[in-house]
N, C-alpha and C. Protein backbone atom coordinates (compact mmCIF):
# COMPACT_ATOMS: atom_id res chain seq x y z
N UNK A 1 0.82 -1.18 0.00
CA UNK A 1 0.00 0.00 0.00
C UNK A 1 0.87 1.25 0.00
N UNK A 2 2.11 0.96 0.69
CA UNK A 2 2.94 2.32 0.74
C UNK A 2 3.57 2.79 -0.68
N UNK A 3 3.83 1.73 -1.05
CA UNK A 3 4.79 1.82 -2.85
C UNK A 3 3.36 2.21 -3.64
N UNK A 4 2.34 2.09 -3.51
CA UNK A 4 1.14 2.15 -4.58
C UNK A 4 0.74 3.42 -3.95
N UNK A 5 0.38 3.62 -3.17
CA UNK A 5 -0.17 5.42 -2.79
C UNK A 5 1.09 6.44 -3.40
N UNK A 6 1.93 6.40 -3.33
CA UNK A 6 2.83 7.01 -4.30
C UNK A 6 2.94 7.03 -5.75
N UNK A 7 2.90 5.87 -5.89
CA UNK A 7 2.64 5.66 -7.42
C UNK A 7 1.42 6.43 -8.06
N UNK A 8 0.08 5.96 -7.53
CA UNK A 8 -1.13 6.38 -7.62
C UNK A 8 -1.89 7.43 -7.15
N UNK A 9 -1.06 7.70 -5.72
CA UNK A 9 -1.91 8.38 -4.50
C UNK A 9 -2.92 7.63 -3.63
N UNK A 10 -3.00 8.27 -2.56
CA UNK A 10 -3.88 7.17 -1.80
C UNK A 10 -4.63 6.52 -1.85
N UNK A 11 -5.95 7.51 -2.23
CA UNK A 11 -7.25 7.13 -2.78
C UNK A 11 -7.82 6.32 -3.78
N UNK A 12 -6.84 6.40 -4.89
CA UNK A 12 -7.11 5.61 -6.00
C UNK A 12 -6.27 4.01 -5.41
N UNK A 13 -5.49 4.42 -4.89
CA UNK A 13 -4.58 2.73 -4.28
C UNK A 13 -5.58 2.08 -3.44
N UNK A 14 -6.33 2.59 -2.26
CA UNK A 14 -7.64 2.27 -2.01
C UNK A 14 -8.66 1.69 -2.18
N UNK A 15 -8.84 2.54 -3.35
CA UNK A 15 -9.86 1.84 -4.33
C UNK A 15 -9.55 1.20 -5.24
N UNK A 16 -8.27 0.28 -5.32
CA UNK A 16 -7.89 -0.81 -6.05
C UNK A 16 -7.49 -1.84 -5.09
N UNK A 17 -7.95 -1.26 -4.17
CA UNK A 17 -8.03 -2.50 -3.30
C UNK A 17 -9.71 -3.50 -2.69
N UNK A 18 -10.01 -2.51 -2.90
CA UNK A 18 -11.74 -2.42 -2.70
C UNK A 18 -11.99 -3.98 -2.63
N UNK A 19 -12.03 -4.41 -3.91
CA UNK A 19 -12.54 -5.89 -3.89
C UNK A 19 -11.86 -6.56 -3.12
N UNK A 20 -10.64 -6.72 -2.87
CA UNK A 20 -9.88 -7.38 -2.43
C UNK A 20 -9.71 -7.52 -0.75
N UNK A 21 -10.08 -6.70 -0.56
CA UNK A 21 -9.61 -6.90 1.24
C UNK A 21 -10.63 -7.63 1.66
N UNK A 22 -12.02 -7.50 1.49
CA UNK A 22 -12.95 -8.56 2.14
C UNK A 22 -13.06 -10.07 2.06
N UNK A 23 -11.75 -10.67 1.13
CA UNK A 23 -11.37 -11.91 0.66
C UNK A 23 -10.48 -11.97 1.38
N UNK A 24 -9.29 -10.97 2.29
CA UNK A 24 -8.37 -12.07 2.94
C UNK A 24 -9.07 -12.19 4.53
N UNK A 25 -8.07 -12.98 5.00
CA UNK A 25 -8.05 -13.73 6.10
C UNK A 25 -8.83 -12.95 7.08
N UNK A 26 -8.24 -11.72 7.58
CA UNK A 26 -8.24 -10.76 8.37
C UNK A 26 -8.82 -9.49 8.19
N UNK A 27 -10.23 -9.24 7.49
CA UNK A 27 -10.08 -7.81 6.51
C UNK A 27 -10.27 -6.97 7.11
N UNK A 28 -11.14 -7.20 8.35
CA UNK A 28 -10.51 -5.73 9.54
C UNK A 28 -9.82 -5.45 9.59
N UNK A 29 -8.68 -5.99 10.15
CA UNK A 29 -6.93 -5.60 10.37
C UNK A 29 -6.47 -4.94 9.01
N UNK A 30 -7.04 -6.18 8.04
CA UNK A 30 -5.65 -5.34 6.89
C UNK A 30 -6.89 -3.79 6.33
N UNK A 31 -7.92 -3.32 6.84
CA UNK A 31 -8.69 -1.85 6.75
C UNK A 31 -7.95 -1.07 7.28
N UNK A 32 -7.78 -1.45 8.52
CA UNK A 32 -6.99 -0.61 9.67
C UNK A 32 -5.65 -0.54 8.80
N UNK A 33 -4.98 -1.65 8.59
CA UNK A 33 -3.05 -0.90 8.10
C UNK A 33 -3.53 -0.75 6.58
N UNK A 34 -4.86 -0.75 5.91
CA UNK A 34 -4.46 0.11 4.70
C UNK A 34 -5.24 1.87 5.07
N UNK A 35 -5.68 2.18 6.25
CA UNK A 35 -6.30 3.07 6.05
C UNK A 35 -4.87 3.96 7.23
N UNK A 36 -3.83 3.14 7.90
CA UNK A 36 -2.91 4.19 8.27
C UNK A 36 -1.75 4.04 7.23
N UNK A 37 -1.27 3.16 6.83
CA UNK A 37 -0.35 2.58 5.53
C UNK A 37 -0.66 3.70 4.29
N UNK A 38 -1.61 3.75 4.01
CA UNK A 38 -1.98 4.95 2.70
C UNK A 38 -1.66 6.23 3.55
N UNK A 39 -1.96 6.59 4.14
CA UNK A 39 -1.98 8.13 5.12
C UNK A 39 -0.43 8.33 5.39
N UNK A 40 0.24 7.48 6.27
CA UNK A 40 1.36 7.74 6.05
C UNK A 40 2.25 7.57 5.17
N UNK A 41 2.65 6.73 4.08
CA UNK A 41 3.02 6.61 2.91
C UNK A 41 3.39 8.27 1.98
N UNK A 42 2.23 9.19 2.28
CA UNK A 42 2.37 10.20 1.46
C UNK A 42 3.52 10.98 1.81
N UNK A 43 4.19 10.62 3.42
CA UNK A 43 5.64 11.55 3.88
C UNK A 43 6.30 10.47 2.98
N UNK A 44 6.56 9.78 2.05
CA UNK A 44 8.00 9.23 1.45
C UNK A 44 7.91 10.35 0.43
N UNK A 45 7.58 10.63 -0.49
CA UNK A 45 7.62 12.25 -1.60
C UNK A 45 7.29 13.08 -1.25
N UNK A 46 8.05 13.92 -2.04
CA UNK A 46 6.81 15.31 -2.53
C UNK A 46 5.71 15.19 -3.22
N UNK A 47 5.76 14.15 -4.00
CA UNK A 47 4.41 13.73 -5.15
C UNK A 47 3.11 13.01 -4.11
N UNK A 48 3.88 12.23 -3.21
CA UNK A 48 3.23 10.94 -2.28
C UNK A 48 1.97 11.95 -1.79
N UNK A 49 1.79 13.10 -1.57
CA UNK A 49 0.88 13.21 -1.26
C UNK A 49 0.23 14.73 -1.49
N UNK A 50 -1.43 15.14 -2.18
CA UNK A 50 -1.51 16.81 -2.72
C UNK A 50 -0.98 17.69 -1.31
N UNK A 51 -1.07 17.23 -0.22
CA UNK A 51 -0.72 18.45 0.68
C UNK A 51 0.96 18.97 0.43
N UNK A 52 1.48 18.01 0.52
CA UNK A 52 2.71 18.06 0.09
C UNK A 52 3.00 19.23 -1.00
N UNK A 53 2.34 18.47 -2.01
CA UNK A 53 2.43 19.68 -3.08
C UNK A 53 1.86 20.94 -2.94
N UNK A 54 0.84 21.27 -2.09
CA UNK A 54 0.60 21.93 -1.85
C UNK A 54 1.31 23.51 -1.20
N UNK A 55 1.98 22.68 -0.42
CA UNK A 55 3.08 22.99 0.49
C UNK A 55 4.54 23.44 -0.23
N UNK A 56 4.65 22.78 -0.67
CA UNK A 56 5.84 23.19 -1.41
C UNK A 56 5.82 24.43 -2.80
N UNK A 57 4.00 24.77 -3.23
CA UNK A 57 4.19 25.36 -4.11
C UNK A 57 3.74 27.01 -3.24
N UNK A 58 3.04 26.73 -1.97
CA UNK A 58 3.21 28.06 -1.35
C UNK A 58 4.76 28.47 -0.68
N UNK A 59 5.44 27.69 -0.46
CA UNK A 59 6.91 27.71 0.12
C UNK A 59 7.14 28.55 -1.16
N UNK A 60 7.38 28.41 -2.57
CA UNK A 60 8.11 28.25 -3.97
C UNK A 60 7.33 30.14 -4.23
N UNK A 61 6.18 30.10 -3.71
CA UNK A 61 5.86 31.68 -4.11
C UNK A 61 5.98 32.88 -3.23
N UNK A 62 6.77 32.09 -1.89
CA UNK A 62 7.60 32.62 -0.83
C UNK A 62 9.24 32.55 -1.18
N UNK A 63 9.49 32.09 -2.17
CA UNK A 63 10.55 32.27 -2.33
C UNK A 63 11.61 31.07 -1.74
N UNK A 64 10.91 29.83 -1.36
CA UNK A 64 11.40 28.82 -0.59
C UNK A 64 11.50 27.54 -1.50
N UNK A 65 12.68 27.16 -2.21
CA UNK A 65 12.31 25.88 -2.96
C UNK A 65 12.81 24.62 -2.27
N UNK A 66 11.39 23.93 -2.56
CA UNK A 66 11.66 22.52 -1.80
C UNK A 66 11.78 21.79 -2.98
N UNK A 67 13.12 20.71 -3.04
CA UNK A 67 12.52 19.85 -4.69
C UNK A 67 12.45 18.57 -3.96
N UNK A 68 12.42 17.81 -5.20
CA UNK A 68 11.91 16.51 -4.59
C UNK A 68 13.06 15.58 -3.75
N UNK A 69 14.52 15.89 -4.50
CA UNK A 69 15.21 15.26 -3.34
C UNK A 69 15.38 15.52 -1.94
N UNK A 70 15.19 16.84 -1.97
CA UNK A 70 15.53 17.60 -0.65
C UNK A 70 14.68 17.08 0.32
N UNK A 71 13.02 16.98 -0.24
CA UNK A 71 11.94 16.34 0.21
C UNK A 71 12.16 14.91 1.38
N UNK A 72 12.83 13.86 -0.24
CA UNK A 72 12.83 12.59 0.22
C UNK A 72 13.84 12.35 1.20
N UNK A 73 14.80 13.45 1.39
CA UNK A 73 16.14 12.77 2.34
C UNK A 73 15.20 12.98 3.95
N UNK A 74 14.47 13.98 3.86
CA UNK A 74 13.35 13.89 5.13
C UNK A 74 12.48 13.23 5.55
N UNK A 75 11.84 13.01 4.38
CA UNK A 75 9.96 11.96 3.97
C UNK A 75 10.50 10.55 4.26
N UNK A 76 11.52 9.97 3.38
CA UNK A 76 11.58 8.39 3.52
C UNK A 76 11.52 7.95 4.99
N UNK A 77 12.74 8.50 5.61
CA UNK A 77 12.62 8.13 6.70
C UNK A 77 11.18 8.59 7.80
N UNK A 78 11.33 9.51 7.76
CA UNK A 78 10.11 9.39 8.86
C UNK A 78 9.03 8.83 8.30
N UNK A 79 8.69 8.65 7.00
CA UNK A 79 7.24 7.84 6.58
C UNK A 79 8.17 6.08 6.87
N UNK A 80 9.10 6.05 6.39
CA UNK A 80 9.19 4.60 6.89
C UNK A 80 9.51 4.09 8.58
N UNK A 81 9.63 5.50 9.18
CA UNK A 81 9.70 5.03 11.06
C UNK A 81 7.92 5.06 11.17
N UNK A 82 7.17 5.97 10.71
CA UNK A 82 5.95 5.97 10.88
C UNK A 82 5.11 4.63 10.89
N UNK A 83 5.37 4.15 9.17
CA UNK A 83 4.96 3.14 9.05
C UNK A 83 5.19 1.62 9.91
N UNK A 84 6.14 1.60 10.39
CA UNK A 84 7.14 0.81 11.15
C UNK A 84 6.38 0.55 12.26
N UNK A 85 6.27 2.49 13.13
CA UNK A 85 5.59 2.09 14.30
C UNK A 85 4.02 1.52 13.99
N UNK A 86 3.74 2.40 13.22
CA UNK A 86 2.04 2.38 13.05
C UNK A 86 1.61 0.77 12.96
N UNK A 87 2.50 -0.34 12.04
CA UNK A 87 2.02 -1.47 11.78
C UNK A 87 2.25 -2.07 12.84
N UNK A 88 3.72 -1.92 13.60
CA UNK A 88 3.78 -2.70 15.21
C UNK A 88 2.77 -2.52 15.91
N UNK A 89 2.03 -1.00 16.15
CA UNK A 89 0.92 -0.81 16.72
C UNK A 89 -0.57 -1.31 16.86
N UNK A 90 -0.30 -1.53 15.25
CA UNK A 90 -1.66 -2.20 15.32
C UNK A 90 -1.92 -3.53 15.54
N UNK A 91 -0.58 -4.40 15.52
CA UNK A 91 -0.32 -5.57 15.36
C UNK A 91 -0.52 -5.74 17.07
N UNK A 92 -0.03 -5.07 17.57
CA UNK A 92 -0.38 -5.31 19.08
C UNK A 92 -1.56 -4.87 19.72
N UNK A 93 -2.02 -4.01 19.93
CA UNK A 93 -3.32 -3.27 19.72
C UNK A 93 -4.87 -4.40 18.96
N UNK A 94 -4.93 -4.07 17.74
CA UNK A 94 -5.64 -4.37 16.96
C UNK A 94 -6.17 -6.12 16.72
N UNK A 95 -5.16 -6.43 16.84
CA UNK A 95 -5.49 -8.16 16.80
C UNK A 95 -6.33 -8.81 17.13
């Protein structure tokens, strides 16, 4: 879900999942880590998510350029500590 909300963006990754989650094992659980998994996912880019862009194009008419690497040396990591905690969390929590 994290590599496809980037690719796609959240919503549409979502909704290509639609059919699919009520067929596995667990489809509560895997609702819950696709509905924090998509959300956080969008800190790995600048693209990963419109606020982002958003953000960066009022920074850009302040005179502030954010590009996309500058972005990701920040985003990866904390969207992948996010994700990290968030799925331990639910895994303990949620079960």
């Amino acid at each position: 879900m994290a590599a496809l909300s980037n690719i796609v963006s959240n919503v549409p990754a979502v909704i290509l999942w639609l059919p699919v989650v009520p067929k596995v094992p667990a489809p509560a659980f895997i609702w819950l880590v696709m509905a924090m998994s998509s959300t956080f996912a969008g800190n790995f880019t600048l693209l990963g998510s419109m606020a982002n862009l958003i953000v960066a194009e009022r920074a850009e008419a302040r005179g502030e350029h954010i590009g996309f690497v500058d972005y990701f040396r920040v985003g990866a990591p904390v969207a992948a500590l996010t994700l990290t905690l968030g799925i331990a969390t639910l895994v303990l929590v949620a079960r």
